[in-house]
N, C-alpha and C. Protein backbone atom coordinates (compact mmCIF):
# COMPACT_ATOMS: atom_id res chain seq x y z
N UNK A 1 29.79 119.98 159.89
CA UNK A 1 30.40 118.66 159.78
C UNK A 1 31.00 118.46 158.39
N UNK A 2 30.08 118.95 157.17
CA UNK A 2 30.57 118.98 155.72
C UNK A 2 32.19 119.24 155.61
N UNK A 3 32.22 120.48 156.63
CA UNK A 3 33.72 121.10 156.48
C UNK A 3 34.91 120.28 157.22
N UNK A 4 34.44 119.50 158.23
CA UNK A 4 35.81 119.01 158.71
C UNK A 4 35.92 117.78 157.87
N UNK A 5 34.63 117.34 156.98
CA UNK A 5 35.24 116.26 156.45
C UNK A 5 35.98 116.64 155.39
N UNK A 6 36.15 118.08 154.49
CA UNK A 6 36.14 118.80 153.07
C UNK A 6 37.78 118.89 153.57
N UNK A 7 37.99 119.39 155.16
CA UNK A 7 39.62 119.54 155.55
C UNK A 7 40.41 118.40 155.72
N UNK A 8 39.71 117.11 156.29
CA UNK A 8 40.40 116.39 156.44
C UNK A 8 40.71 115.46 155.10
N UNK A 9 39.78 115.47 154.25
CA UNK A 9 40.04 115.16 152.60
C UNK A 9 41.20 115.96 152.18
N UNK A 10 41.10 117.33 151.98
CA UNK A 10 42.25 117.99 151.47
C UNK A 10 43.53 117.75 152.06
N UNK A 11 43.60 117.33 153.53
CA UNK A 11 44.93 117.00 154.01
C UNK A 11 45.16 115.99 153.70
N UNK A 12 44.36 114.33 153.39
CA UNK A 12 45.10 113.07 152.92
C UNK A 12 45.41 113.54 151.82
N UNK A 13 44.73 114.21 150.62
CA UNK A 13 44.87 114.44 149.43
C UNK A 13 46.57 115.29 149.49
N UNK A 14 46.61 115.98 150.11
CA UNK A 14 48.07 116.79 150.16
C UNK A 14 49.48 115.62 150.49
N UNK A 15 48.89 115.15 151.42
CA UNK A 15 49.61 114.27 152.13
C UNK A 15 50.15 113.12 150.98
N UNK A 16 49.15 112.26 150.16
CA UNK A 16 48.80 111.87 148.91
C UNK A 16 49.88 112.25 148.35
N UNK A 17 50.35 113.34 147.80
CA UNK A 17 50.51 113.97 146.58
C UNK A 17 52.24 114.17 146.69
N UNK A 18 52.16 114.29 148.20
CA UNK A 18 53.84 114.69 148.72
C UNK A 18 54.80 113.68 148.58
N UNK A 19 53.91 112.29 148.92
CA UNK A 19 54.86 111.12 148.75
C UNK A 19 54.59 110.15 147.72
N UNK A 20 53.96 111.23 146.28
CA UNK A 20 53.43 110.20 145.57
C UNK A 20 55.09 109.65 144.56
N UNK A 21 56.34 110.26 144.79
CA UNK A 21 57.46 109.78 144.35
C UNK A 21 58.42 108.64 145.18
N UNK A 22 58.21 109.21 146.14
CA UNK A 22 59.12 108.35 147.29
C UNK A 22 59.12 106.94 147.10
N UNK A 23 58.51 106.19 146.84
CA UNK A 23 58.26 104.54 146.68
C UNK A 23 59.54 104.22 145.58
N UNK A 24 59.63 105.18 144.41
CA UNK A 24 60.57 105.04 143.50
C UNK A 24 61.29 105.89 143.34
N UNK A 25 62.59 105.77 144.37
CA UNK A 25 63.94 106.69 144.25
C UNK A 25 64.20 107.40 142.58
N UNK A 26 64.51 105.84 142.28
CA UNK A 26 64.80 105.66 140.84
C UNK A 26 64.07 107.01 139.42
N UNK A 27 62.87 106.82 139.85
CA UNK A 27 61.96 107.89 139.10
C UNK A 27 62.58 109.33 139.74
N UNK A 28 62.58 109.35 141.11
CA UNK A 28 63.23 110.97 141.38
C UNK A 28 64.54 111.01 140.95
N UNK A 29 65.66 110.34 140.64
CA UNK A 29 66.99 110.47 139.98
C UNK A 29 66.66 111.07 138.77
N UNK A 30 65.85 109.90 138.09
CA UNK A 30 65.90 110.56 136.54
C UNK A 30 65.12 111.63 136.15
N UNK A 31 64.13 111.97 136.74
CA UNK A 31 63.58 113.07 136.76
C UNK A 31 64.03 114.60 137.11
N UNK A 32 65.36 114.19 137.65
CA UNK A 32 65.62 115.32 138.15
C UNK A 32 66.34 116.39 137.34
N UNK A 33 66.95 115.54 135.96
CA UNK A 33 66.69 116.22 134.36
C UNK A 33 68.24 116.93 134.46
N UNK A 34 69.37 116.27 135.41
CA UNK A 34 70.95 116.71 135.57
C UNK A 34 71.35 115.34 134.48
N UNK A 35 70.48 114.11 134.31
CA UNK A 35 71.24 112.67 133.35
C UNK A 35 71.93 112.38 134.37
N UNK A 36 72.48 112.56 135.54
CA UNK A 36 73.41 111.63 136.13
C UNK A 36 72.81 110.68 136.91
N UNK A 37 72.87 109.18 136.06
CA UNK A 37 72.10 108.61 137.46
C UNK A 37 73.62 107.15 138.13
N UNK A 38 74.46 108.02 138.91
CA UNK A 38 75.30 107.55 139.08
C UNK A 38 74.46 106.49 140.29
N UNK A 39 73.89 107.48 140.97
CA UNK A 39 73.26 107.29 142.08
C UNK A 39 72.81 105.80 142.30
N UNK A 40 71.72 105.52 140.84
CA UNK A 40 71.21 104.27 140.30
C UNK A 40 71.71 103.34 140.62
N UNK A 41 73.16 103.31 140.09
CA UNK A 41 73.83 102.41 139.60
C UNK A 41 74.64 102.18 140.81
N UNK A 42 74.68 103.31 141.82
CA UNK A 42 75.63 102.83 143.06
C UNK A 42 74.53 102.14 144.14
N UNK A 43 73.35 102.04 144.14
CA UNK A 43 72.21 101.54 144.93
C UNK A 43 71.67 100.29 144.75
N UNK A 44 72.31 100.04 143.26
CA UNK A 44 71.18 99.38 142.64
C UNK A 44 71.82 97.63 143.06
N UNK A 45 73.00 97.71 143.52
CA UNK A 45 73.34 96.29 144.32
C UNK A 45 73.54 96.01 145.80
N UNK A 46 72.94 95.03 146.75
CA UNK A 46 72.94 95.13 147.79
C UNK A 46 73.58 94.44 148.30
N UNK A 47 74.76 93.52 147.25
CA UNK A 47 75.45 92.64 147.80
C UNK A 47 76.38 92.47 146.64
N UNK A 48 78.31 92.13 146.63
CA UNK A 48 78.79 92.32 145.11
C UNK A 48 78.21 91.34 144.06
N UNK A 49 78.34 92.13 142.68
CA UNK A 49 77.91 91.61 142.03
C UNK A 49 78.75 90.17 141.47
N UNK A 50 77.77 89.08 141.04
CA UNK A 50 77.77 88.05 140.76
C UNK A 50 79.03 87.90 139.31
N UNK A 51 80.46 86.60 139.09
CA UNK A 51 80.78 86.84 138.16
C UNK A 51 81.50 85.13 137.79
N UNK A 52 81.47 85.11 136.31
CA UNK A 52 81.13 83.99 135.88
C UNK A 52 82.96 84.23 135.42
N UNK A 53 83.45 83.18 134.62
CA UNK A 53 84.23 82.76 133.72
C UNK A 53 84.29 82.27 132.21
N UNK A 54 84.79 82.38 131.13
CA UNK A 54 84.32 82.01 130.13
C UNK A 54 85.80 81.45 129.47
N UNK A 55 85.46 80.39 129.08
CA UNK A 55 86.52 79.63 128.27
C UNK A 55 85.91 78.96 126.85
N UNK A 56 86.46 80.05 126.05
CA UNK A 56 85.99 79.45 124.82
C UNK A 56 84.25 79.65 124.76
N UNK A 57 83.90 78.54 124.58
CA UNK A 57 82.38 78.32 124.94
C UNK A 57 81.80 77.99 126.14
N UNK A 58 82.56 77.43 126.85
CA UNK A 58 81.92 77.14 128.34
C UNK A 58 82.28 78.10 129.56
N UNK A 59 81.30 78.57 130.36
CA UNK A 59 81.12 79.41 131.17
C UNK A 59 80.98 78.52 132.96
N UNK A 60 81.73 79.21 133.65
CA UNK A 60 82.03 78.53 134.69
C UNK A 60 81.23 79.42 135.74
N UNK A 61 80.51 78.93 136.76
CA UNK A 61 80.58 79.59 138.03
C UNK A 61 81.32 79.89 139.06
N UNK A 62 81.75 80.95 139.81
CA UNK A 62 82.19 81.16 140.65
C UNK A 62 81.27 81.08 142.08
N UNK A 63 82.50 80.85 143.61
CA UNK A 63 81.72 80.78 144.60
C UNK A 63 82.28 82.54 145.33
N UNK A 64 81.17 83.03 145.32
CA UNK A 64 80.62 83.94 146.58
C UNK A 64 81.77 83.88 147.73
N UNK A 65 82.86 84.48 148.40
CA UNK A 65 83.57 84.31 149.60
C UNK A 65 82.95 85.55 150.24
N UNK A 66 84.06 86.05 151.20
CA UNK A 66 84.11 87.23 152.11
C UNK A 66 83.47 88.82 151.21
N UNK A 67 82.77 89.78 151.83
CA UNK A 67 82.93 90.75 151.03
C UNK A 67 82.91 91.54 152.09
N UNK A 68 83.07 93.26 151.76
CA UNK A 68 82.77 94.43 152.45
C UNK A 68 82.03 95.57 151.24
N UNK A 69 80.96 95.72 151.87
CA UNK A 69 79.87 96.34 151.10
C UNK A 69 79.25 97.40 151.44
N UNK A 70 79.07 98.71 150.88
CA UNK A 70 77.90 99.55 151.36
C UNK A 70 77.04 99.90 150.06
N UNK A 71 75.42 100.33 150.72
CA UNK A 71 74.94 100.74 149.31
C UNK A 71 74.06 101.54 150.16
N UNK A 72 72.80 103.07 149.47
CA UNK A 72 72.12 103.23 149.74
C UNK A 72 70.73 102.37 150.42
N UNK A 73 70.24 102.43 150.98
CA UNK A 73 68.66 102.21 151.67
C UNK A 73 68.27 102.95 151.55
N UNK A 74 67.06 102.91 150.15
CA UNK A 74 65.72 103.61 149.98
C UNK A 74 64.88 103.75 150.88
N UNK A 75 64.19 102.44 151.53
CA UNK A 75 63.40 103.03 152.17
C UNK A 75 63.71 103.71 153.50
N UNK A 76 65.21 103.27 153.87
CA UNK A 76 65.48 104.52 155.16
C UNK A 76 66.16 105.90 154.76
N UNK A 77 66.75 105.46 153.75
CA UNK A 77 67.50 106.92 153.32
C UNK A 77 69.26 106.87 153.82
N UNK A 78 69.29 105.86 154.76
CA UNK A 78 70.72 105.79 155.28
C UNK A 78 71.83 104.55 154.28
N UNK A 79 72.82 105.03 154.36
CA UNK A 79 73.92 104.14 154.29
C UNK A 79 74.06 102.84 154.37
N UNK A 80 73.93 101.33 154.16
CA UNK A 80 74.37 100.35 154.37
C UNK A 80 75.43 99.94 154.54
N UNK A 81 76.30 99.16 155.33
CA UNK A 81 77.72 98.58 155.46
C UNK A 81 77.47 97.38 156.05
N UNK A 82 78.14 96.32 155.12
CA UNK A 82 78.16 94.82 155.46
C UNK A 82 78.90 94.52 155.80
N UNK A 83 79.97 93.58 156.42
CA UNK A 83 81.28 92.81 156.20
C UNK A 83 80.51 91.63 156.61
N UNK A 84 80.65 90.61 155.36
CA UNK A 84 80.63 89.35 155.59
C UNK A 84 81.54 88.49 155.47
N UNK A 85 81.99 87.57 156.41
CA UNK A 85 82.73 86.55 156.39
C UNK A 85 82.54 85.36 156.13
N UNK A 86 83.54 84.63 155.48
CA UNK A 86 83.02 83.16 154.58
C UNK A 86 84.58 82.63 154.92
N UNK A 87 84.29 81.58 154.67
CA UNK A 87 85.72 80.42 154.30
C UNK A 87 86.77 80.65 153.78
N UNK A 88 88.21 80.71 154.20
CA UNK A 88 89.17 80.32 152.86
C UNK A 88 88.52 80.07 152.00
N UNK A 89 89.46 80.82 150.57
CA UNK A 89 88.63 80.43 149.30
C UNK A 89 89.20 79.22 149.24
N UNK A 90 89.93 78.39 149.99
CA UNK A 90 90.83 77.25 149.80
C UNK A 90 89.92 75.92 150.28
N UNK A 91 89.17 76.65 151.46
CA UNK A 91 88.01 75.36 151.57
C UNK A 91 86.74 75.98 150.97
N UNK A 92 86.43 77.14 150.49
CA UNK A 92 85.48 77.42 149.97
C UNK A 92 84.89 76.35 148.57
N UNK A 93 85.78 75.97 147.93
CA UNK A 93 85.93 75.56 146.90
C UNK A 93 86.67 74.11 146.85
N UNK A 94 86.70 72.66 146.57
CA UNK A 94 87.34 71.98 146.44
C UNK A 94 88.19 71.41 145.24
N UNK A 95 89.14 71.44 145.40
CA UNK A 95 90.17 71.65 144.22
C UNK A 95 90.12 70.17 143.54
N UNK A 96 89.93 69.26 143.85
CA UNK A 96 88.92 68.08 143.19
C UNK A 96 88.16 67.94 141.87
N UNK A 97 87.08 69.40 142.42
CA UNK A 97 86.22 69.49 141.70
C UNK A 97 86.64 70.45 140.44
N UNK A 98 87.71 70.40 140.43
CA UNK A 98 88.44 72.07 139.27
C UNK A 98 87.82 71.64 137.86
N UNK A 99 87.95 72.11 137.10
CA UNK A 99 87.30 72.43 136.10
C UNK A 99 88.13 72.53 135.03
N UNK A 100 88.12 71.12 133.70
CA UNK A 100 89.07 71.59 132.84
C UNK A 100 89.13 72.67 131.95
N UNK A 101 90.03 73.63 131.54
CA UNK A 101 90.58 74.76 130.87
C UNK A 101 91.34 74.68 130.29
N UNK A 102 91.74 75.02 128.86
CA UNK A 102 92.26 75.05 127.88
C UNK A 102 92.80 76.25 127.52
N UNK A 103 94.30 77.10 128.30
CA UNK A 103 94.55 77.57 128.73
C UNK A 103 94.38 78.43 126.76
N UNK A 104 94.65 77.79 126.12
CA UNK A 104 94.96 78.50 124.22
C UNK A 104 93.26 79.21 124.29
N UNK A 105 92.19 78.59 124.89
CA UNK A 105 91.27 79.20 124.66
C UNK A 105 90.89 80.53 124.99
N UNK A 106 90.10 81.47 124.70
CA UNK A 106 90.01 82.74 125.06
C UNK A 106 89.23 82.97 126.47
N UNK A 107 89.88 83.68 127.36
CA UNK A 107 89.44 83.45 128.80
C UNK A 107 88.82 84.78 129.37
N UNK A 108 87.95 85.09 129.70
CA UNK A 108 87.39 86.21 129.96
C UNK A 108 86.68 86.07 131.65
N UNK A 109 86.69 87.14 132.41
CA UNK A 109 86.22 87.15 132.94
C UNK A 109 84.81 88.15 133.42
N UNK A 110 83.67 87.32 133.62
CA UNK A 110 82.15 88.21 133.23
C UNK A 110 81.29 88.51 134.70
N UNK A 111 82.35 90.14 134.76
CA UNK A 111 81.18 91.08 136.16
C UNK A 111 80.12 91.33 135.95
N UNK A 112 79.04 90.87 136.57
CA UNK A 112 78.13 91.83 136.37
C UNK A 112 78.00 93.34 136.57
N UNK A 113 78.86 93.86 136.89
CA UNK A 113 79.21 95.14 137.14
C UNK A 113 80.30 95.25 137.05
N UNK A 114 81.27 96.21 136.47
CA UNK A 114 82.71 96.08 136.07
C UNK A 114 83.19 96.87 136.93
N UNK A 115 84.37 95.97 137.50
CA UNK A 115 85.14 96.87 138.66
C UNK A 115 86.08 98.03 138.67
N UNK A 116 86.46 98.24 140.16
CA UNK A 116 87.18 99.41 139.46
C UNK A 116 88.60 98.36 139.34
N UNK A 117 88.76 97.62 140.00
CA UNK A 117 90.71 96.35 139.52
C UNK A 117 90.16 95.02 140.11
N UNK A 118 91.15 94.03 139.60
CA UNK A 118 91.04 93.05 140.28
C UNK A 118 92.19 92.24 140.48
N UNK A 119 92.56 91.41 141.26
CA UNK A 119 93.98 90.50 141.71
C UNK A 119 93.38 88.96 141.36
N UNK A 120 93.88 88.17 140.82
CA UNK A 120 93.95 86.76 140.46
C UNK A 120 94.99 86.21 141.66
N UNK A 121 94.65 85.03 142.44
CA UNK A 121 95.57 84.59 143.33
C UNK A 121 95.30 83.23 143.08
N UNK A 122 96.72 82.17 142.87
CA UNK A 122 96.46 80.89 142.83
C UNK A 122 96.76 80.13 143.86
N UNK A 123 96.11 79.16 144.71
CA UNK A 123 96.48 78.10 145.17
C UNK A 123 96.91 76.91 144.91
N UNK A 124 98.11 76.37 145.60
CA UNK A 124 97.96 74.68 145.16
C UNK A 124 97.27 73.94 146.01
N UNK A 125 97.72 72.62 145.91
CA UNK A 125 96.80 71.66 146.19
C UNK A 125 97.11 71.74 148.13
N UNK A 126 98.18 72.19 148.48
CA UNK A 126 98.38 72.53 149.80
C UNK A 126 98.26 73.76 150.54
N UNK A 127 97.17 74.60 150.08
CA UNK A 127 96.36 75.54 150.68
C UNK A 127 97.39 76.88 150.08
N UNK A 128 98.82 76.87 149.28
CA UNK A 128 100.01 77.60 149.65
C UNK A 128 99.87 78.41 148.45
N UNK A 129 99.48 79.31 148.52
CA UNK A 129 99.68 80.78 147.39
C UNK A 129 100.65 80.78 146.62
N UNK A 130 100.59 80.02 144.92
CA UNK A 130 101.85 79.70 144.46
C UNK A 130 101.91 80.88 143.46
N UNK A 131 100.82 82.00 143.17
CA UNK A 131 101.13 83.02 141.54
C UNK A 131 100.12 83.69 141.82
N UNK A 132 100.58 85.39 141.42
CA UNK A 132 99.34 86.13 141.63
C UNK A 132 99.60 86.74 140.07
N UNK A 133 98.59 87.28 139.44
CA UNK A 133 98.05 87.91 138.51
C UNK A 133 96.67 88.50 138.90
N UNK A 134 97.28 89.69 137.32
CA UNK A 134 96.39 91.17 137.09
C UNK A 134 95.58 90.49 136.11
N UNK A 135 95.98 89.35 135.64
CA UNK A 135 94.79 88.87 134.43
C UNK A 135 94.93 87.27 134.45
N UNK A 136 93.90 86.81 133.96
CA UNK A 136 93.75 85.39 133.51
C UNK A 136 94.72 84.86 132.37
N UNK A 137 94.95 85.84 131.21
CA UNK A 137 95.65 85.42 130.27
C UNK A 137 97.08 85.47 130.55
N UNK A 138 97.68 86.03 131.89
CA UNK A 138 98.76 85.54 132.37
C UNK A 138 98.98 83.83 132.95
N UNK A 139 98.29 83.37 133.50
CA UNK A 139 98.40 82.28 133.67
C UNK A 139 99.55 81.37 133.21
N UNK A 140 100.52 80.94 134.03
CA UNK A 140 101.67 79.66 133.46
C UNK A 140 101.59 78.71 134.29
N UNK A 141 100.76 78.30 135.21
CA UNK A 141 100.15 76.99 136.36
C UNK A 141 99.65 76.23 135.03
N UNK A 142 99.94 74.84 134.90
CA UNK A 142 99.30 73.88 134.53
C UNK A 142 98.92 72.97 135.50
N UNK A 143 97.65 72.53 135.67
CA UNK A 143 97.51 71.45 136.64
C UNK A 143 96.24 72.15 137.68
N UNK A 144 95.62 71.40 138.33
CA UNK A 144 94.11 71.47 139.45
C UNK A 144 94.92 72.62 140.56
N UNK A 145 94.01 73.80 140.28
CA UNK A 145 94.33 74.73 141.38
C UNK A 145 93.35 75.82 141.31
N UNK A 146 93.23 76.20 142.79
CA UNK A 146 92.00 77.67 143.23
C UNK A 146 92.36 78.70 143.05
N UNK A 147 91.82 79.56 142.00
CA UNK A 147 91.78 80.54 141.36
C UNK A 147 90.57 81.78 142.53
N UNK A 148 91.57 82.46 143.54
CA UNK A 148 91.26 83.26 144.42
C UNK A 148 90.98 84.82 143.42
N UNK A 149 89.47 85.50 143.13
CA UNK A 149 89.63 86.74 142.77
C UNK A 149 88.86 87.97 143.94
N UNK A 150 90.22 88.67 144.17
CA UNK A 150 89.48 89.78 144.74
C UNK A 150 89.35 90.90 144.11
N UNK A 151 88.27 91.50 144.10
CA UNK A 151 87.24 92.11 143.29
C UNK A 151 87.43 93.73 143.97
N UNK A 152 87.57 94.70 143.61
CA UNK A 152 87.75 96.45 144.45
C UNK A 152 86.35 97.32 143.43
N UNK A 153 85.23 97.60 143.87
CA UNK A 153 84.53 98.41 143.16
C UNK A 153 84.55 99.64 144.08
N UNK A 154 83.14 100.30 143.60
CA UNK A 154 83.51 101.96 144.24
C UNK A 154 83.05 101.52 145.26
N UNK A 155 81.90 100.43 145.61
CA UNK A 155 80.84 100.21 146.81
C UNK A 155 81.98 99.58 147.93
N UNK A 156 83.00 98.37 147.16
CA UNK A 156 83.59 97.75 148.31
C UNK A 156 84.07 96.78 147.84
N UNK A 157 84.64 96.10 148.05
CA UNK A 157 85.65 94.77 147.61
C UNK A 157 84.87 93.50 147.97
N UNK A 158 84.97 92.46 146.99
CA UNK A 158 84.18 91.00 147.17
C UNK A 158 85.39 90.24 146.95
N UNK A 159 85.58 88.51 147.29
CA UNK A 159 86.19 87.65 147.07
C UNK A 159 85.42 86.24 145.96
N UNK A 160 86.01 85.91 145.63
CA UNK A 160 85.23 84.74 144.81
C UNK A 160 86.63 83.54 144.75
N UNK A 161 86.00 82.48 144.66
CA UNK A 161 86.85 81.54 144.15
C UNK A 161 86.13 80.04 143.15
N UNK A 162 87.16 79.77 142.33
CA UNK A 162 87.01 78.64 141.41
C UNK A 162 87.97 77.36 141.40
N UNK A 163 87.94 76.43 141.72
CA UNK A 163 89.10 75.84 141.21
C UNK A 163 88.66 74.84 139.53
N UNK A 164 89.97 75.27 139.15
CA UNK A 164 90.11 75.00 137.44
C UNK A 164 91.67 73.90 137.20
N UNK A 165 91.50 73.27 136.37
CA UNK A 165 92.48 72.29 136.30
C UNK A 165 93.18 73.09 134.61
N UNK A 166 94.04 73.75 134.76
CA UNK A 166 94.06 74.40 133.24
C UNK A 166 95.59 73.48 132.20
N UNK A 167 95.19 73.19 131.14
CA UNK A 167 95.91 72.28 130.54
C UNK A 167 96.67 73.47 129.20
C-alpha cells in the first residue's frame, strides 16, 4: 500500500512541477532569455487602449465608440476577435457638451499605447463631416464640433470621439 501511495505522490508532484509556469505566460516570455517580449505587449490589452487629450494643462476624456480587436487568451491559448459596435460618434457624444480649447495651446494627443496612424475627422453641428486631419495641430474649425479619432494598431482599429468648442 506504502507504494501506491509513494506513486501516486510522485505523479501529483510531476504533474505539480509541469504546470508550475503556465498561470504566468508573462514569466515564460521573459524567461525564455531571446528579450523579445513583443508577445507581452501584444496580449497585454483586451480591449483598445484608452486615450485622453491635452490642452495646455487640461486633459480631456474621450468616449470609447466601435472597435475591431484581437489579442491572445492565456488561459486558452487561442486567438481573440471582437467587433464591437457603438453609436455614431455623432450621437456618441453631444456637441453641447464640447469642451473649450484654445487652439494657440499645445495639443497632444495621450495613447495609452501608441499606434501604428491615426485620422482626425470633424463634425458639425449637423451630423456632416466638415475636415479630416493627420493631426490636431492642423485644425482651422473654430466653433463646437465632434472630433471623430480612428485609431489603426497592430491588434486592430478603435474609434473614439470628443466634442470640443476650439477658439
Amino acid at each position: 500500500m506504502k507504494k501506491i501511495y509513494s506513486v501516486v505522490f510522485m505523479l501529483f508532484a510531476l504533474v505539480g512541477c509541469s504546470n508550475a509556469n503556465e498561470g504566468n505566460p508573462e514569466h515564460n516570455d521573459a524567461s525564455n532569455g531571446d528579450g523579445n517580449s513583443q508577445e507581452i505587449n501584444f496580449t497585454q490589452y483586451e480591449k483598445p487602449p484608452s486615450l485622453t487629450i491635452s490642452f495646455g494643462e487640461e486633459t480631456v476624456k474621450t468616449s470609447q465608440g466601435g472597435y475591431s480587436w484581437s489579442y491572445l487568451d492565456f488561459k486558452t491559448g487561442q486567438m481573440i476577435s471582437i467587433e464591437a459596435d457603438s453609436l455614431p460618434s455623432t450621437e456618441l457624444v453631444n456637441v453641447e457638451d464640447a469642451v473649450g480649447v484654445n487652439i494657440s495651446d499645445p495639443i497632444k494627443l495621450n495613447f495609452e499605447k501608441q499606434p501604428l496612424n491615426y485620422e482626425i475627422r470633424v463634425y458639425d453641428n449637423n451630423n456632416n463631416m466638415i475636415a479630416t486631419y493627420n493631426d490636431l495641430k492642423d485644425v482651422k474649425e473654430n466653433g463646437k464640433a465632434i472630433y471623430e479619432i480612428l485609431v489603426t494598431w497592430e491588434e486592430g482599429t478603435g474609434i473614439y470621439a470628443v466634442p470640443l468648442d476650439v477658439q
